[in-house]
PDB file of N, CA and C in Angstrom:
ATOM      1  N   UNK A   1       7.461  10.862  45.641  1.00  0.00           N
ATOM      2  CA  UNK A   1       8.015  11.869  44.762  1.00  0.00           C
ATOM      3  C   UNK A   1       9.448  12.146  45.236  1.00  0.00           C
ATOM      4  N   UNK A   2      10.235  11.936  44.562  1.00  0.00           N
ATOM      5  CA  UNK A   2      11.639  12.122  45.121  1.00  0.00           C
ATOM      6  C   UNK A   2      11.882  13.290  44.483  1.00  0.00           C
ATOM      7  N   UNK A   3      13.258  14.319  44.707  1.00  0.00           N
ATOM      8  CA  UNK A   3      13.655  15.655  44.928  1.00  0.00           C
ATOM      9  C   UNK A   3      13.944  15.869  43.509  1.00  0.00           C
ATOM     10  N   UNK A   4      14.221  14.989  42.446  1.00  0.00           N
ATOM     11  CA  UNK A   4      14.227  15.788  41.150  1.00  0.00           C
ATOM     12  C   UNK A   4      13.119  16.585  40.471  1.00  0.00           C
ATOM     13  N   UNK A   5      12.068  15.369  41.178  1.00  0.00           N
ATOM     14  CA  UNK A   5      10.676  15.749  40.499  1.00  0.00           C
ATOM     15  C   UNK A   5       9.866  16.893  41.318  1.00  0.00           C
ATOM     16  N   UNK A   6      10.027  17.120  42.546  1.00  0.00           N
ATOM     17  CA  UNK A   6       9.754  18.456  43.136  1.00  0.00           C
ATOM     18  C   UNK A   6      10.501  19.737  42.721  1.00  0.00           C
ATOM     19  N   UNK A   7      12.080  19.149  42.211  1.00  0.00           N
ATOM     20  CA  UNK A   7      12.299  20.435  42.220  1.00  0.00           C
ATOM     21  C   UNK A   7      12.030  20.722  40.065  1.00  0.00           C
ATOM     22  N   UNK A   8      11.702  19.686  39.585  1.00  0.00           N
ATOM     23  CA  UNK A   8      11.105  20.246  38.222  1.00  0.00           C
ATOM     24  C   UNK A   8       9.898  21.151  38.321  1.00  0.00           C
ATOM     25  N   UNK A   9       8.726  20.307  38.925  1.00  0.00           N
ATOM     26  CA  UNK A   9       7.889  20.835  39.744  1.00  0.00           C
ATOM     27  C   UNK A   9       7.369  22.369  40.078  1.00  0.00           C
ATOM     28  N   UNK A  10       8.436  22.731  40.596  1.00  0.00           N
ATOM     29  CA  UNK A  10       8.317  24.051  41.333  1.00  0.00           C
ATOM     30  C   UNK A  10       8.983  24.928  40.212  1.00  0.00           C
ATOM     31  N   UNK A  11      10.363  24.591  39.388  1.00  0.00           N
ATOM     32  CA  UNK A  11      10.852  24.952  38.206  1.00  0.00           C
ATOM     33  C   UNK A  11       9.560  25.483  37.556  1.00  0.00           C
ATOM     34  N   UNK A  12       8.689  24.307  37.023  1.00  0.00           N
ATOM     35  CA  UNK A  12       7.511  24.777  35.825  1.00  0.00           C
ATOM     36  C   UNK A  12       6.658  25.710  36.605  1.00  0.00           C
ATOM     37  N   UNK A  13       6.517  25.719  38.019  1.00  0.00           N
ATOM     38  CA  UNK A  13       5.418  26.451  38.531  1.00  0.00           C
ATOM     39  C   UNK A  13       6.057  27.716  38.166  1.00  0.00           C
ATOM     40  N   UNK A  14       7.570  28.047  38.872  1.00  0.00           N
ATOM     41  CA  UNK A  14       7.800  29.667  38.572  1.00  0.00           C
ATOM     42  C   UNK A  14       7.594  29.685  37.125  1.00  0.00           C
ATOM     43  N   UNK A  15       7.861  29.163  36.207  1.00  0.00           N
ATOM     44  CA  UNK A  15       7.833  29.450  34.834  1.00  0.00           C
ATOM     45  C   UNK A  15       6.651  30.011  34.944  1.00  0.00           C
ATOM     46  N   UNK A  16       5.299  29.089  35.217  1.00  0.00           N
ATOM     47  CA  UNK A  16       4.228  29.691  34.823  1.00  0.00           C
ATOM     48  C   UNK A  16       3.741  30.895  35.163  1.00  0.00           C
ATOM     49  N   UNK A  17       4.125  30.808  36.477  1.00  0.00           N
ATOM     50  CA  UNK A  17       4.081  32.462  37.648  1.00  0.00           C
ATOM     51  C   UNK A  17       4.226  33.497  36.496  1.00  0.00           C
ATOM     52  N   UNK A  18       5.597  33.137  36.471  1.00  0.00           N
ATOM     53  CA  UNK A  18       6.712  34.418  35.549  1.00  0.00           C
ATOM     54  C   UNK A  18       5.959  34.755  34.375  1.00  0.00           C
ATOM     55  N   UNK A  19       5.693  33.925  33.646  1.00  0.00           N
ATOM     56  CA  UNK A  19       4.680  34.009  32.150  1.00  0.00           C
ATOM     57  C   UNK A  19       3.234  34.600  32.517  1.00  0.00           C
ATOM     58  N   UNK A  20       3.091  34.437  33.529  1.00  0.00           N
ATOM     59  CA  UNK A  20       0.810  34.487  33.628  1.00  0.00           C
ATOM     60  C   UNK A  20       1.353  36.006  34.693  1.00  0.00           C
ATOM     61  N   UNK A  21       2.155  36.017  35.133  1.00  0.00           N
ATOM     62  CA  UNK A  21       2.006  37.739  35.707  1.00  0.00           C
ATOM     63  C   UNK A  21       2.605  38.586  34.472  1.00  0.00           C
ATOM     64  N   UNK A  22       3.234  38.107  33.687  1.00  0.00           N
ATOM     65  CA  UNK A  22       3.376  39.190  32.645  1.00  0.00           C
ATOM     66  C   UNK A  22       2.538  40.284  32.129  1.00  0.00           C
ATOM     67  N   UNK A  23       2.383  41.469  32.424  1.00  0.00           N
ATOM     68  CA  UNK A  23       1.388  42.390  32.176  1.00  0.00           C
ATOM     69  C   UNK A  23       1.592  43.004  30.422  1.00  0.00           C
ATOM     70  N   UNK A  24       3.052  42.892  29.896  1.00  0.00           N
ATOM     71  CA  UNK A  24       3.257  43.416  28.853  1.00  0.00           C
ATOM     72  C   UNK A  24       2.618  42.484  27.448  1.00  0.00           C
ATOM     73  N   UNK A  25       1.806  42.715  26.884  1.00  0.00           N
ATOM     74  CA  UNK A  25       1.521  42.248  25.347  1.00  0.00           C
ATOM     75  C   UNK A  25       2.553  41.851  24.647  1.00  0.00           C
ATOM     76  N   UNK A  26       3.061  41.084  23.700  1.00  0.00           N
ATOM     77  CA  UNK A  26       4.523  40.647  22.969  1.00  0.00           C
ATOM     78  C   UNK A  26       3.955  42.104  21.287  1.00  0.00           C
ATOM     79  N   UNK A  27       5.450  42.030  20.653  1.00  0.00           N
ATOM     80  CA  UNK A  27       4.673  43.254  19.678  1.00  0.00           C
ATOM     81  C   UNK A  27       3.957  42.334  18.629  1.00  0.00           C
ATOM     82  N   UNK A  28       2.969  43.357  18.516  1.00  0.00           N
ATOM     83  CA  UNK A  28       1.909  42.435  17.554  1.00  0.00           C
ATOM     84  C   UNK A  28       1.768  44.188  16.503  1.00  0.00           C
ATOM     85  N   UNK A  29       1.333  43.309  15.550  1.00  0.00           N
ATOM     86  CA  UNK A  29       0.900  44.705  14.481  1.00  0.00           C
ATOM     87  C   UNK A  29      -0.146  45.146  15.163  1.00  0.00           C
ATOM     88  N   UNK A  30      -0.588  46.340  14.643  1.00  0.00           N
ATOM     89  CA  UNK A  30      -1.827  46.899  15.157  1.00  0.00           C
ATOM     90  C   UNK A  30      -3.057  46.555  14.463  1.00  0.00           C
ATOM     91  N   UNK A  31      -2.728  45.889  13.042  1.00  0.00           N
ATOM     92  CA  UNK A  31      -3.627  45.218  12.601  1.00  0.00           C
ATOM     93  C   UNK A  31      -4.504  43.919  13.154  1.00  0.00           C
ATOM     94  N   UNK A  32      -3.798  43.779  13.532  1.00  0.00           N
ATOM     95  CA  UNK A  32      -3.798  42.277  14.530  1.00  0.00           C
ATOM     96  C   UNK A  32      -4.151  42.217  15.544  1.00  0.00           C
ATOM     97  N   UNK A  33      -4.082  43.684  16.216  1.00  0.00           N
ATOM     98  CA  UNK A  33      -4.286  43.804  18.017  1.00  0.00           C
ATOM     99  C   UNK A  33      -5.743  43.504  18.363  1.00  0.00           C
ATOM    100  N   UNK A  34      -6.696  43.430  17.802  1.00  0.00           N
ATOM    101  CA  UNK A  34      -8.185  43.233  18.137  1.00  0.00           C
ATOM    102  C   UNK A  34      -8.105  41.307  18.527  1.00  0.00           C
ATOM    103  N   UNK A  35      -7.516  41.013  17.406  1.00  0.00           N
ATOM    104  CA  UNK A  35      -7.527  39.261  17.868  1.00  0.00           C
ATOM    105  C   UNK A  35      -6.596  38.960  18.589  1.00  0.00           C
ATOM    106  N   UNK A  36      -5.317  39.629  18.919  1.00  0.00           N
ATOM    107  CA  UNK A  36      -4.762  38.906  19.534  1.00  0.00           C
ATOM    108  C   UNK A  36      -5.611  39.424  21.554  1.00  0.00           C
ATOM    109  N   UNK A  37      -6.014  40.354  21.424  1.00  0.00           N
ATOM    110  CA  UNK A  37      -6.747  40.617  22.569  1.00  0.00           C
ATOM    111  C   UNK A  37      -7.741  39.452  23.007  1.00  0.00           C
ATOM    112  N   UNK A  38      -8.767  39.297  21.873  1.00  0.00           N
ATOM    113  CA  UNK A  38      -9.699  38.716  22.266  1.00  0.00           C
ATOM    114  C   UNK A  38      -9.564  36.799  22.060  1.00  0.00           C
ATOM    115  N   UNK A  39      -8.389  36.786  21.868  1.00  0.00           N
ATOM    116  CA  UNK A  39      -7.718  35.223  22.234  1.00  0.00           C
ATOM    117  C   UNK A  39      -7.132  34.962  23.369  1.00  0.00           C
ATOM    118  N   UNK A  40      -6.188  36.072  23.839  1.00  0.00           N
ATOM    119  CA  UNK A  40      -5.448  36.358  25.089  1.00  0.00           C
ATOM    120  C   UNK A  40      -5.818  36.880  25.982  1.00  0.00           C
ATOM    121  N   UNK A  41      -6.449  37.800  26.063  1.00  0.00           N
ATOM    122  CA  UNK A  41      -6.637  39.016  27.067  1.00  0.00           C
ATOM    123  C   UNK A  41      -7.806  37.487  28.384  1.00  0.00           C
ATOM    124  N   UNK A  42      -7.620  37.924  29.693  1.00  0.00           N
ATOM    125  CA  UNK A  42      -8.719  37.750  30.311  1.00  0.00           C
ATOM    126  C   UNK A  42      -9.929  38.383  30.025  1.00  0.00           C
ATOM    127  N   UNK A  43     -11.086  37.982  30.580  1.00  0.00           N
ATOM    128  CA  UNK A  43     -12.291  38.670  30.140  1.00  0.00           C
ATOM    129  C   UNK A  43     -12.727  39.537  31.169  1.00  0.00           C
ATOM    130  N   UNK A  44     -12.111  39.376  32.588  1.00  0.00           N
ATOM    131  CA  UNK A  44     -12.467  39.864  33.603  1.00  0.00           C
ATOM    132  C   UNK A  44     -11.569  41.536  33.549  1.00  0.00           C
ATOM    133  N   UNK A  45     -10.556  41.441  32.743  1.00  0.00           N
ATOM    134  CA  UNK A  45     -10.054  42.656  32.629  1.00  0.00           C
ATOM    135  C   UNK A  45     -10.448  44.058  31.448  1.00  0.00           C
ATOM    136  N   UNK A  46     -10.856  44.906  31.345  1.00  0.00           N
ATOM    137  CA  UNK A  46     -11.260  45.927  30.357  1.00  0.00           C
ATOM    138  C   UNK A  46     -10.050  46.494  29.970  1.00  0.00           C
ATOM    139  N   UNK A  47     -10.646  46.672  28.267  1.00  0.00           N
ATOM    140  CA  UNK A  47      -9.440  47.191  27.696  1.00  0.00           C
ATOM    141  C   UNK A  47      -9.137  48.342  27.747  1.00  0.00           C
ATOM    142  N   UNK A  48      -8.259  49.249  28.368  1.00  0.00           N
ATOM    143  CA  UNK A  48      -8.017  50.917  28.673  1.00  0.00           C
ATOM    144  C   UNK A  48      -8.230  51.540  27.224  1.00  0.00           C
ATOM    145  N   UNK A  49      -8.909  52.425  27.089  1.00  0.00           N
ATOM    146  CA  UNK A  49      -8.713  53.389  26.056  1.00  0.00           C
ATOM    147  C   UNK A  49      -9.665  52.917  25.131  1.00  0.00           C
ATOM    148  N   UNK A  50      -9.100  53.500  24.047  1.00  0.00           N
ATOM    149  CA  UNK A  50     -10.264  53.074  22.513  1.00  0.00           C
ATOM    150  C   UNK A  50      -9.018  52.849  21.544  1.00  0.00           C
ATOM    151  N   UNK A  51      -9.532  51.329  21.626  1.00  0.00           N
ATOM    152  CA  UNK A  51      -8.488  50.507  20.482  1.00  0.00           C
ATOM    153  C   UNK A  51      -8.869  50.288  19.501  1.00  0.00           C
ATOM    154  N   UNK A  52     -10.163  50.821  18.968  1.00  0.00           N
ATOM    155  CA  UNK A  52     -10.602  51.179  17.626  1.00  0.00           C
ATOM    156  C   UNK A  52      -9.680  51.508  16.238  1.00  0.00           C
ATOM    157  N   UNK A  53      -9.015  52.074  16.323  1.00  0.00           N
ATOM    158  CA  UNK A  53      -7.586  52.290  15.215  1.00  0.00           C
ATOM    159  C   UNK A  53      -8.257  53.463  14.790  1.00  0.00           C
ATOM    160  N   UNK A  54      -7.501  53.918  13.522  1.00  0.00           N
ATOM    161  CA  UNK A  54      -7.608  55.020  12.885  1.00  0.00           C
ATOM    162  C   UNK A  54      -8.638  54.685  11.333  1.00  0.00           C
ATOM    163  N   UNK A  55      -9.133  53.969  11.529  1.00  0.00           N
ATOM    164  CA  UNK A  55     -10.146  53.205  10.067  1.00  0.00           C
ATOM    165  C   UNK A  55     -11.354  54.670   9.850  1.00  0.00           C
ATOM    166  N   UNK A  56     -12.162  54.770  11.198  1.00  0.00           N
ATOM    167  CA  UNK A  56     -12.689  55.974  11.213  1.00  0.00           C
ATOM    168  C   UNK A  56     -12.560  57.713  10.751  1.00  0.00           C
ATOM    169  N   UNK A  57     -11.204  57.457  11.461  1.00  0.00           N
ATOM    170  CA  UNK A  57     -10.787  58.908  10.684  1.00  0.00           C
ATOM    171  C   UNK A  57     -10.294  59.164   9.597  1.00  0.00           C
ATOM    172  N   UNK A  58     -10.087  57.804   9.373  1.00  0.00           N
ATOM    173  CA  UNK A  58      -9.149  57.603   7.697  1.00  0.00           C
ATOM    174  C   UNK A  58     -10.232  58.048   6.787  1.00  0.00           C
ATOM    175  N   UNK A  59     -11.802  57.210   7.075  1.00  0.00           N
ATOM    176  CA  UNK A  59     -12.821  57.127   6.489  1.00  0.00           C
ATOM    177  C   UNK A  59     -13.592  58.892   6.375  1.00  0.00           C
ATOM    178  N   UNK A  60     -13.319  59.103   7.441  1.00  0.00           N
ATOM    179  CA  UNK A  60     -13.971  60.491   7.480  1.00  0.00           C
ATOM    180  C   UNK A  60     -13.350  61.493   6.432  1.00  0.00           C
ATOM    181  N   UNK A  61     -12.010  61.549   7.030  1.00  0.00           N
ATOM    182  CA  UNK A  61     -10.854  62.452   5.879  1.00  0.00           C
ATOM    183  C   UNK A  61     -11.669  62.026   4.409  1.00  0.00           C
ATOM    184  N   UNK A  62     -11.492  60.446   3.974  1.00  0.00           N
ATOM    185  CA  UNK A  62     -11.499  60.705   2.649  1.00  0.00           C
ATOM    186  C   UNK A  62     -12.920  60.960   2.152  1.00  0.00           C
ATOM    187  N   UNK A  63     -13.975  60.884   3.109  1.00  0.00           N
ATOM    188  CA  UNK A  63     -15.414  61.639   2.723  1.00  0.00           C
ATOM    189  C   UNK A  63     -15.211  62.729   2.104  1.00  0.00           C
ATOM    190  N   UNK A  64     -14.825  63.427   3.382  1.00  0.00           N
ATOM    191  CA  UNK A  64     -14.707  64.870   3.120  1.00  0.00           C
ATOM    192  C   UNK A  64     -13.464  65.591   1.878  1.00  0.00           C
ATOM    193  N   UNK A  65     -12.453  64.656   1.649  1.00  0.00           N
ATOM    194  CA  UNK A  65     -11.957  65.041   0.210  1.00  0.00           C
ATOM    195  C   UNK A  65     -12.855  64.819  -0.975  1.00  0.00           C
ATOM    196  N   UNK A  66     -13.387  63.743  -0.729  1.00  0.00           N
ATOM    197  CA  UNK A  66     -14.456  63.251  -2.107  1.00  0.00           C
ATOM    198  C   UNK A  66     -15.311  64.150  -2.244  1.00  0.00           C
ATOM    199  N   UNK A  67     -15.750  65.204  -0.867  1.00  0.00           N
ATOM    200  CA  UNK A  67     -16.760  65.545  -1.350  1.00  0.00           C
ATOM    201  C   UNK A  67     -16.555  67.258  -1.833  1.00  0.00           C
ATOM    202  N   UNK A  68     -15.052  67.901  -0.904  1.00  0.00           N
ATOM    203  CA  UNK A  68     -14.455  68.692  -1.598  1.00  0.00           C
ATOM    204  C   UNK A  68     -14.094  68.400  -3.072  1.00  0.00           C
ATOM    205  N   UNK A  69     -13.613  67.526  -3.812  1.00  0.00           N
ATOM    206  CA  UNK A  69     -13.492  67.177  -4.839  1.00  0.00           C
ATOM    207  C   UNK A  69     -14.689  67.726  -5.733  1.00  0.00           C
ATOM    208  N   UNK A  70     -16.068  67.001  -5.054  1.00  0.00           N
ATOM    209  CA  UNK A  70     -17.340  67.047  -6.075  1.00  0.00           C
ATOM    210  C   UNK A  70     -17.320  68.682  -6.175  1.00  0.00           C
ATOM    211  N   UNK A  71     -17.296  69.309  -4.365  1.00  0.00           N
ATOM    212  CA  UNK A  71     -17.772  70.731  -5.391  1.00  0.00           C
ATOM    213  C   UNK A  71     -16.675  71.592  -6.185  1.00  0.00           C
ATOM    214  N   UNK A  72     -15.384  71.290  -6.060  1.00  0.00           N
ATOM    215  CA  UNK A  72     -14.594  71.786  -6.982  1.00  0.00           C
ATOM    216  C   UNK A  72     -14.912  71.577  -8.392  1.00  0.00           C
ATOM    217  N   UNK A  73     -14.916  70.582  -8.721  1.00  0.00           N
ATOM    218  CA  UNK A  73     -15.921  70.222 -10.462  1.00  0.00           C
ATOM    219  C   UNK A  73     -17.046  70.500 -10.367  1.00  0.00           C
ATOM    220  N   UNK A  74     -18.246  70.965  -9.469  1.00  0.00           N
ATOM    221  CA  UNK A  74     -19.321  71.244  -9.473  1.00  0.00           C
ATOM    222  C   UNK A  74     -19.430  73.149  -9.789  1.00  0.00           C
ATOM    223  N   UNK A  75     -18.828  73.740  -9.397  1.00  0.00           N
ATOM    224  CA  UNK A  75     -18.877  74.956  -8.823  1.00  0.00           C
ATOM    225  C   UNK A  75     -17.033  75.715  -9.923  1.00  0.00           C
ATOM    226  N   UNK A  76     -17.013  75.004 -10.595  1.00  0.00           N
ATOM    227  CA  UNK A  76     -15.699  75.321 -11.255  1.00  0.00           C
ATOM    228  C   UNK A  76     -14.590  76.328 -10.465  1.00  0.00           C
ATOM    229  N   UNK A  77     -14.575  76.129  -8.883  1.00  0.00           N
ATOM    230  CA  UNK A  77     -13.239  76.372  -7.857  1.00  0.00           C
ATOM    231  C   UNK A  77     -12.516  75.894  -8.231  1.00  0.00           C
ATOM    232  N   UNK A  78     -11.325  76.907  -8.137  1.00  0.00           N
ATOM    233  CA  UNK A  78      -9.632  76.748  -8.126  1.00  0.00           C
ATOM    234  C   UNK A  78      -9.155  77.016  -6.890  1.00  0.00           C
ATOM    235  N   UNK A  79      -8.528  76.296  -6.072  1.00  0.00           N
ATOM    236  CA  UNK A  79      -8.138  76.231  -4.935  1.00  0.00           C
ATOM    237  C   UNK A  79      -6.693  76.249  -5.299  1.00  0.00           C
ATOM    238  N   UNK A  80      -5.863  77.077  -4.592  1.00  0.00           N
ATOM    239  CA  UNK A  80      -4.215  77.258  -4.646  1.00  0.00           C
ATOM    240  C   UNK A  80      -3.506  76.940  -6.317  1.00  0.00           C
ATOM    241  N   UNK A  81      -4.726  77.444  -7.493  1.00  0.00           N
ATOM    242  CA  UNK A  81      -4.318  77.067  -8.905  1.00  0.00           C
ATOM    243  C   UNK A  81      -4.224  76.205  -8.946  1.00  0.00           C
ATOM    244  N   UNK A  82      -5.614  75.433  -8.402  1.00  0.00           N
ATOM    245  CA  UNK A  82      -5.309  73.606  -8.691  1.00  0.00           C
ATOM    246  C   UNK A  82      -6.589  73.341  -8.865  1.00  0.00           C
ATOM    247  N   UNK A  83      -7.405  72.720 -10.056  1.00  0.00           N
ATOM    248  CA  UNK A  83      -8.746  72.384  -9.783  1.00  0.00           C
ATOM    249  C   UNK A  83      -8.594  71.244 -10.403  1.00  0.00           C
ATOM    250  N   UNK A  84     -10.235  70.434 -10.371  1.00  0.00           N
ATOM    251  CA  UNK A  84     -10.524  69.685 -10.104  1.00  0.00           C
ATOM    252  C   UNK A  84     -10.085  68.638 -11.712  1.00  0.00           C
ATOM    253  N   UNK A  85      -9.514  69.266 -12.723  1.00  0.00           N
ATOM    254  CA  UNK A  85      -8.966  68.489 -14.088  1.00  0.00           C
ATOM    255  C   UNK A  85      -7.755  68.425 -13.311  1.00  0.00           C
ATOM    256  N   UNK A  86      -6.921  69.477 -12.888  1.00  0.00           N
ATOM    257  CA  UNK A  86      -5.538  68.699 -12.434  1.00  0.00           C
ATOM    258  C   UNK A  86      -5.301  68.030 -11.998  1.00  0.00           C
ATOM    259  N   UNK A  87      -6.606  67.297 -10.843  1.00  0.00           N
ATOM    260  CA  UNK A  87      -6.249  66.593 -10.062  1.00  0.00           C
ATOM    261  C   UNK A  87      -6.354  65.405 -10.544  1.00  0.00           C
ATOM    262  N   UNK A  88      -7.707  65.231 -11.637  1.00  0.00           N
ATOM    263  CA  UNK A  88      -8.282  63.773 -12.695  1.00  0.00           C
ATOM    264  C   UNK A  88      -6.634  63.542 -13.334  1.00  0.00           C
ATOM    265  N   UNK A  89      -6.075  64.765 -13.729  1.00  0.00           N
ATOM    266  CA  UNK A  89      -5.006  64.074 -14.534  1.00  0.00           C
ATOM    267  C   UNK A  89      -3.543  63.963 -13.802  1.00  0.00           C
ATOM    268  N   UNK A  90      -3.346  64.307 -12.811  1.00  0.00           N
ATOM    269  CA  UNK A  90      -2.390  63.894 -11.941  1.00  0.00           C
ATOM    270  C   UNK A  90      -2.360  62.426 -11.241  1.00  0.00           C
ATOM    271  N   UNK A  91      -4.001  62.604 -10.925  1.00  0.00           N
ATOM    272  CA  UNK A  91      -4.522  60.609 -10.799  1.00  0.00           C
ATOM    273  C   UNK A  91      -3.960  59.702 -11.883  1.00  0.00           C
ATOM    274  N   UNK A  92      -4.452  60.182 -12.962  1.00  0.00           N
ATOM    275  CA  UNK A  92      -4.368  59.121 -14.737  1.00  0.00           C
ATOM    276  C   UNK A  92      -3.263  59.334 -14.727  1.00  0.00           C
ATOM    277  N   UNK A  93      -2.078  59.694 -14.374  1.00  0.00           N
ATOM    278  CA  UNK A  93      -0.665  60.020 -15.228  1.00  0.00           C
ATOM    279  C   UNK A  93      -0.291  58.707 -15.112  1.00  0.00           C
ATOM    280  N   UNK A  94       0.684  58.566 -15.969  1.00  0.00           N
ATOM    281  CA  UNK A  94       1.298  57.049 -15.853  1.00  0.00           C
ATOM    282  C   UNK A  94       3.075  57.041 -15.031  1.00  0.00           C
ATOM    283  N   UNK A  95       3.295  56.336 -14.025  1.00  0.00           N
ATOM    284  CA  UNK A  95       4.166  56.343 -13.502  1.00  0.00           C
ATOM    285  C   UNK A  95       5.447  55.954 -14.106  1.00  0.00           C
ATOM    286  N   UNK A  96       6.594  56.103 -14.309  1.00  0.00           N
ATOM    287  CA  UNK A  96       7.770  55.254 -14.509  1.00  0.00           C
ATOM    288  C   UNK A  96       8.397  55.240 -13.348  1.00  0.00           C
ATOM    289  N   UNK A  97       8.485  53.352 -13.328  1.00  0.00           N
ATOM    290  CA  UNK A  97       9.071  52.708 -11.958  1.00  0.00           C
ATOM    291  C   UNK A  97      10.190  53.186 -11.728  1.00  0.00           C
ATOM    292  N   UNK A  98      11.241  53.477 -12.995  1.00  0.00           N
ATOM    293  CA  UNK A  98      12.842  53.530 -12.744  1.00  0.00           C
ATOM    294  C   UNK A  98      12.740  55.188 -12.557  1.00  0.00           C
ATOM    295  N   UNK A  99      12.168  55.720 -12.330  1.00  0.00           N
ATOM    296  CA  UNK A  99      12.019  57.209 -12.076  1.00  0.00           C
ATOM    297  C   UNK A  99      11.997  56.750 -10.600  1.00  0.00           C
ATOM    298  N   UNK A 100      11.258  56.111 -10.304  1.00  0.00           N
ATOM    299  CA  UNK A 100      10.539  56.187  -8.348  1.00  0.00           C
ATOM    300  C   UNK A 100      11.267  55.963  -8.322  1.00  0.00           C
ATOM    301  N   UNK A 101      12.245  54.499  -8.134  1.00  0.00           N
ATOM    302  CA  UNK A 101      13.609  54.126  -7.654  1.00  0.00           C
ATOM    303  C   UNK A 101      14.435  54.879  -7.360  1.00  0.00           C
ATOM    304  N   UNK A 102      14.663  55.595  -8.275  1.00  0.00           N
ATOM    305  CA  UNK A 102      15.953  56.480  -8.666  1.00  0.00           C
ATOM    306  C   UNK A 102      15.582  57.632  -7.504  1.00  0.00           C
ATOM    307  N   UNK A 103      14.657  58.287  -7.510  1.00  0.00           N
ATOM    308  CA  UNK A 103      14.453  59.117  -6.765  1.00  0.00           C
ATOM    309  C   UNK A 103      14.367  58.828  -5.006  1.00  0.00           C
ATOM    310  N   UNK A 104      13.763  57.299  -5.028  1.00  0.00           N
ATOM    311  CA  UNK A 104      13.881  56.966  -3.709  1.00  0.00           C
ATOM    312  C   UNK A 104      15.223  56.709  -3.215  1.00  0.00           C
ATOM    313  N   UNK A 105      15.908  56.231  -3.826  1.00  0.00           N
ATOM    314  CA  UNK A 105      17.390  55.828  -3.200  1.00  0.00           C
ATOM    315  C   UNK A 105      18.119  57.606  -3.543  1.00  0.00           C
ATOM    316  N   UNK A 106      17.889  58.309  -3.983  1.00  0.00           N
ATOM    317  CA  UNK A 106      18.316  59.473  -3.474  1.00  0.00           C
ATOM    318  C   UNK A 106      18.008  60.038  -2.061  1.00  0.00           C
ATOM    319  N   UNK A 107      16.928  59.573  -1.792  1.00  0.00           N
ATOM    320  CA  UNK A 107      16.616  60.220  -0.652  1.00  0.00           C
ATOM    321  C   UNK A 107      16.819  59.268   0.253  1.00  0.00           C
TER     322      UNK A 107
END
């Protein structure tokens, strides 16, 4: 082995050093973070925390609107002069795009 090839050698070894001690994740969406874990991650290491996302609470919230919803039309409640037809027809309204635009590039 002559001295170019030792010192490539030792070149690729730090590379690999440098790369495999890296503790930081590269940015990944958070959509994504479950696979890119369980492609990458060692197995011998546990994942800190609860990387579960927010799917749960998203899910919970909109239970509990759906089901505020039901008894507002059930029970004919007006909450802050808003019941449960304003809300059917604030859903159904029909949007104009060049309205959103306009209003978004104002802001």
């Amino acid at each position: 082995m002559n001295d170019s090839e030792m010192r490539r050698r030792e070149l690729l070894r730090q590379t690999r050093k440098l790369y495999d001690e890296r503790q930081d994740i590269p940015a990944v969406h958070p959509r994504y973070g479950r696979i890119y874990h369980s492609l990458y991650d060692n197995e011998n290491e546990e994942e800190p925390g609860f990387s579960g996302g927010s799917f749960y609470i998203r899910l919970v919230i909109g239970i509990l609107c759906f089901i505020c919803f039901v008894y507002m039309d059930q029970s004919k409640v007006s909450v802050a002069e808003v019941d449960s037809t304003a809300i059917v027809n604030q859903i159904e309204k029909d949007i104009d795009a060049d309205t959103v635009k306009e209003v978004w590039k104002k802001l």
